[in-house]
C-alpha atoms as a PDB file:
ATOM      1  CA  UNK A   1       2.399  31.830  15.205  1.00  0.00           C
ATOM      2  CA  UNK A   2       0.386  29.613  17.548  1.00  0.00           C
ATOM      3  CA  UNK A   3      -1.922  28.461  14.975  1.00  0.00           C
ATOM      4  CA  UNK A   4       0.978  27.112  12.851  1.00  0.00           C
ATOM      5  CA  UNK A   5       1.837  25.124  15.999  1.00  0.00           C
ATOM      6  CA  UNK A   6      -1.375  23.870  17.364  1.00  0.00           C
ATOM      7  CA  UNK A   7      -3.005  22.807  13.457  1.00  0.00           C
ATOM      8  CA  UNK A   8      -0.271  20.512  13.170  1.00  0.00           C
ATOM      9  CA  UNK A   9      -0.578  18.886  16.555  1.00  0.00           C
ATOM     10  CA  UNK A  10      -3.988  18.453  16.439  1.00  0.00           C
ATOM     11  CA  UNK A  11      -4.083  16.722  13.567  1.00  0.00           C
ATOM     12  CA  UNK A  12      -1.866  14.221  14.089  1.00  0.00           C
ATOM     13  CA  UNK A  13      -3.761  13.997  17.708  1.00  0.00           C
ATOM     14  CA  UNK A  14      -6.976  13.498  15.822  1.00  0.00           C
ATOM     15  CA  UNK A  15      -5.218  10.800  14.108  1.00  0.00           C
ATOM     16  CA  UNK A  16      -3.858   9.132  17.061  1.00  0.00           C
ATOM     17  CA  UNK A  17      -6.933   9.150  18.767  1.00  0.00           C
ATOM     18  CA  UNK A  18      -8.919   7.553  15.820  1.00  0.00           C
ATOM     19  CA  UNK A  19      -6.556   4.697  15.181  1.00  0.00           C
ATOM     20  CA  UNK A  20      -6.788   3.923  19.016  1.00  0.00           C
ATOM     21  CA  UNK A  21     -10.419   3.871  19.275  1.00  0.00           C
ATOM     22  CA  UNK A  22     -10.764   1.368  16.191  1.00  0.00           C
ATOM     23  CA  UNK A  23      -7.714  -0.820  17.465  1.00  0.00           C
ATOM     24  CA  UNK A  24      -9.479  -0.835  20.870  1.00  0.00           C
ATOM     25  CA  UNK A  25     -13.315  -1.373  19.892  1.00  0.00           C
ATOM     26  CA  UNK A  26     -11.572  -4.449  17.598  1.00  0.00           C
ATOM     27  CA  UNK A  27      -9.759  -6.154  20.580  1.00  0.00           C
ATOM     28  CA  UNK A  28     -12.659  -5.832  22.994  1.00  0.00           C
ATOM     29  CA  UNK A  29     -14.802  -6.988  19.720  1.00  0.00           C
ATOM     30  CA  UNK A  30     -12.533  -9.909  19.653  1.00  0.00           C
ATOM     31  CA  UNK A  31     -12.113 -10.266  23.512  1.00  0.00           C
ATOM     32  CA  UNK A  32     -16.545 -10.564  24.378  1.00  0.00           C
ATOM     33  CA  UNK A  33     -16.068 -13.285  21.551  1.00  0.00           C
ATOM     34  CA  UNK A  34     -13.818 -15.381  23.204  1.00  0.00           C
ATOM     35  CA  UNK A  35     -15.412 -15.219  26.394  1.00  0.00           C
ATOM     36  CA  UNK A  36     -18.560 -15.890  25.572  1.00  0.00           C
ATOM     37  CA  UNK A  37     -16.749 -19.327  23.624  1.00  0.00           C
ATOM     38  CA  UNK A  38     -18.599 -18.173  20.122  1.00  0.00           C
ATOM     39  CA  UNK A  39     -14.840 -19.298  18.581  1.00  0.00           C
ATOM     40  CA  UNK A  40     -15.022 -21.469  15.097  1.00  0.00           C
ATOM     41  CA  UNK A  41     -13.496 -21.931  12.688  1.00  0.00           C
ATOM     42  CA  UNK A  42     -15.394 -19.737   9.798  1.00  0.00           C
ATOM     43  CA  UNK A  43     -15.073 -16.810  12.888  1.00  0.00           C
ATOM     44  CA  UNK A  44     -10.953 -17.285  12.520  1.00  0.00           C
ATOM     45  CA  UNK A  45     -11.259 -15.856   9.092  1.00  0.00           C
ATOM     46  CA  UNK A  46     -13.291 -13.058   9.951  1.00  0.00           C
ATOM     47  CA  UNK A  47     -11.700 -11.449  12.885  1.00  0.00           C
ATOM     48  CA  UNK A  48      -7.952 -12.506  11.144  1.00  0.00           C
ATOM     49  CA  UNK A  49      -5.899 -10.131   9.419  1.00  0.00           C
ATOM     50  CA  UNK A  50      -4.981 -13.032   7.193  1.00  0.00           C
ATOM     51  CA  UNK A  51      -6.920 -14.483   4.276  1.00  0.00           C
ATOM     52  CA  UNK A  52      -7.577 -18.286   2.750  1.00  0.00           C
ATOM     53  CA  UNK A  53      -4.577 -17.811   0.134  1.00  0.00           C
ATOM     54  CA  UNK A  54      -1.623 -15.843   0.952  1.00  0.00           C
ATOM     55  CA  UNK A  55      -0.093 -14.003  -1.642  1.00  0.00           C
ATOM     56  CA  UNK A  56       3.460 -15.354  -0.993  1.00  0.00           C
ATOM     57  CA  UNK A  57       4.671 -12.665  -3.542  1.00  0.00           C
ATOM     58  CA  UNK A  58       3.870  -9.615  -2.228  1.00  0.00           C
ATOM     59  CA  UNK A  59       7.397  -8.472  -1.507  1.00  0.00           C
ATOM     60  CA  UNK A  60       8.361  -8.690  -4.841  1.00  0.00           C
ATOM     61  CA  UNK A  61       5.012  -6.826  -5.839  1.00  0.00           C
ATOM     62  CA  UNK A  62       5.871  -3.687  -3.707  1.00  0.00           C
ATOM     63  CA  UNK A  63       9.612  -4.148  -4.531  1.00  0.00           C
ATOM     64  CA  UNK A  64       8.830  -4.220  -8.529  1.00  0.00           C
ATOM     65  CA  UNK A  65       6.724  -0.853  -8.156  1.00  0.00           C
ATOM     66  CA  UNK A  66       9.242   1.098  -5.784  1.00  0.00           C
ATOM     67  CA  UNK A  67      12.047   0.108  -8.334  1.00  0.00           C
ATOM     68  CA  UNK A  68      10.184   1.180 -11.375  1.00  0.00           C
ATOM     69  CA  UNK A  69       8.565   4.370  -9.794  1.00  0.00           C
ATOM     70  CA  UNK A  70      12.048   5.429  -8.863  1.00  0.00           C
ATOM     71  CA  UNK A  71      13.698   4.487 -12.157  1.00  0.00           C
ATOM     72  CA  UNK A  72      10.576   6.445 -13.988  1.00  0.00           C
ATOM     73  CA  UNK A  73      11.943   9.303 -11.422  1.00  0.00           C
ATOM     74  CA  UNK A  74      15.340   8.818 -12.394  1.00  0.00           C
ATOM     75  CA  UNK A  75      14.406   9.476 -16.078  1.00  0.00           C
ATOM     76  CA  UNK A  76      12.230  12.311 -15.415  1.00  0.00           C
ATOM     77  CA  UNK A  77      15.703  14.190 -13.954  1.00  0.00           C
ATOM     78  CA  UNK A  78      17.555  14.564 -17.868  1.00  0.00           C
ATOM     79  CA  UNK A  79      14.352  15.438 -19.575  1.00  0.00           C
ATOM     80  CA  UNK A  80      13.569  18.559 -17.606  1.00  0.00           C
ATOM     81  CA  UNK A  81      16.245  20.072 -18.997  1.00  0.00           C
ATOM     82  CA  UNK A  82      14.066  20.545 -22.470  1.00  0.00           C
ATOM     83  CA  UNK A  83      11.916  23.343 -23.135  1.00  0.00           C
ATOM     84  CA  UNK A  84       8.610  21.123 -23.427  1.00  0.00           C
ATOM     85  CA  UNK A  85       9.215  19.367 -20.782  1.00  0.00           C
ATOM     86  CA  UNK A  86      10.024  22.138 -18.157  1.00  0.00           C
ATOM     87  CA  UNK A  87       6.558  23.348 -18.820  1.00  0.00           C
ATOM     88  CA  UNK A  88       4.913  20.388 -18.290  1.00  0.00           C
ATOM     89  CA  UNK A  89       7.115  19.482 -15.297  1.00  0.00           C
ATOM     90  CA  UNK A  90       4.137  18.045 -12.841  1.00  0.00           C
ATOM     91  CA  UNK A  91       2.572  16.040 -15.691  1.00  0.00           C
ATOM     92  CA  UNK A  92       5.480  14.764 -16.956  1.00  0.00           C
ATOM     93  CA  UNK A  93       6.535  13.364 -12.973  1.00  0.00           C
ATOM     94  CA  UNK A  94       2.458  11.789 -12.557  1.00  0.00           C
ATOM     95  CA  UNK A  95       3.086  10.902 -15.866  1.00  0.00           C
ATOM     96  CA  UNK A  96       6.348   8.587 -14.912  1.00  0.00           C
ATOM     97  CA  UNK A  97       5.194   7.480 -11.339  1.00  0.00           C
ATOM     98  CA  UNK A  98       2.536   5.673 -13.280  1.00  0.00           C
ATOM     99  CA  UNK A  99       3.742   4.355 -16.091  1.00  0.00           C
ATOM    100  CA  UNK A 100       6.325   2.738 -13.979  1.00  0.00           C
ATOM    101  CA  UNK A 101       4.084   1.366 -11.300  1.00  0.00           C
ATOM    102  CA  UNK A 102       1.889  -0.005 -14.020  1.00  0.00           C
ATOM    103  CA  UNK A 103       4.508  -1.510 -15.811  1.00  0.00           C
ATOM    104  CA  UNK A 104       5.754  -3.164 -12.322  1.00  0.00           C
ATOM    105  CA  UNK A 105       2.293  -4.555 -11.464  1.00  0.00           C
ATOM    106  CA  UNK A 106       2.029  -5.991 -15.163  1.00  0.00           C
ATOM    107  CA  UNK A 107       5.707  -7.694 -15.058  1.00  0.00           C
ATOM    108  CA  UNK A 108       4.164  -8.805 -11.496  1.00  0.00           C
ATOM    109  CA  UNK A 109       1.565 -10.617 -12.826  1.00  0.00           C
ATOM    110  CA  UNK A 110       3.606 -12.341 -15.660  1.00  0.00           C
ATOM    111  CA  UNK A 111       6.075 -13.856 -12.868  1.00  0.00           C
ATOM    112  CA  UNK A 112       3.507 -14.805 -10.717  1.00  0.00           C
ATOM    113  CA  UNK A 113       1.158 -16.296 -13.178  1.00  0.00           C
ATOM    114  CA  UNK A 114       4.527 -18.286 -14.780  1.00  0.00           C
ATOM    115  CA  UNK A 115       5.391 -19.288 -11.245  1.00  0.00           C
ATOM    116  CA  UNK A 116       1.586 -20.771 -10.680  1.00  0.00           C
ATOM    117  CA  UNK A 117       1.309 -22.260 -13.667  1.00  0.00           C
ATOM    118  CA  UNK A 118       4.879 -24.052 -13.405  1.00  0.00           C
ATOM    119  CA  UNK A 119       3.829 -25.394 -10.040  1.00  0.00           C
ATOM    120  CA  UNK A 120       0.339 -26.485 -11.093  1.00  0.00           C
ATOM    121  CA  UNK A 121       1.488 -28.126 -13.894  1.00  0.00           C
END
């Protein structure tokens, strides 16, 4: 009973404690840096959490492949109801999941390349 408690705890502690450690080495990376008045330009880009082109399209990236991975979901429900399928049930679900996340990223990259090549041009 108390190892059902205290596996679950420390895990998530281990976590914790991880995640602060690299969040806290970072800033007082970040911190000696600025004291010491090593800031430029070229340093920007390597301590930022941004890069030199933004994708300004990643919303509809992430929002493509959680539509399509639940529709693929959604279609998975009537066909259990077969013989074939109900035997295959986990494949059939990994099956879905990517097939529709693939199918979002490609439709992704057909609006964004349109979009880039309609502003370019």
């Amino acid at each position: 009973m108390l190892t059902e408690v205290l596996i679950p705890i420390s895990m998530f502690a281990a976590i914790a404690v991880v995640l602060w450690k690299y969040y806290d080495t970072k800033h007082k990376t970040r911190m000696a840096v600025i004291e010491r008045g090593l800031v430029d330009e070229n340093l920007k880009y390597l301590f930022g959490s941004f890069s030199a082109r933004p994708n300004r399209f990643s919303v509809l990236k992430w929002g493509l492949a959680a539509l399509l991975i639940g529709a693929a979901l959604l279609c998975t429900i009537p066909l259990q109801q077969y013989s074939w399928a109900a035997q295959h049930e986990g494949e059939l679900i990994t099956g879905m999941i990517f097939l529709g996340g693939g199918l979002a990223f490609v439709i992704y990259y057909g609006i964004v390349a349109k979009r880039e090549k309609h502003e370019a041009g």
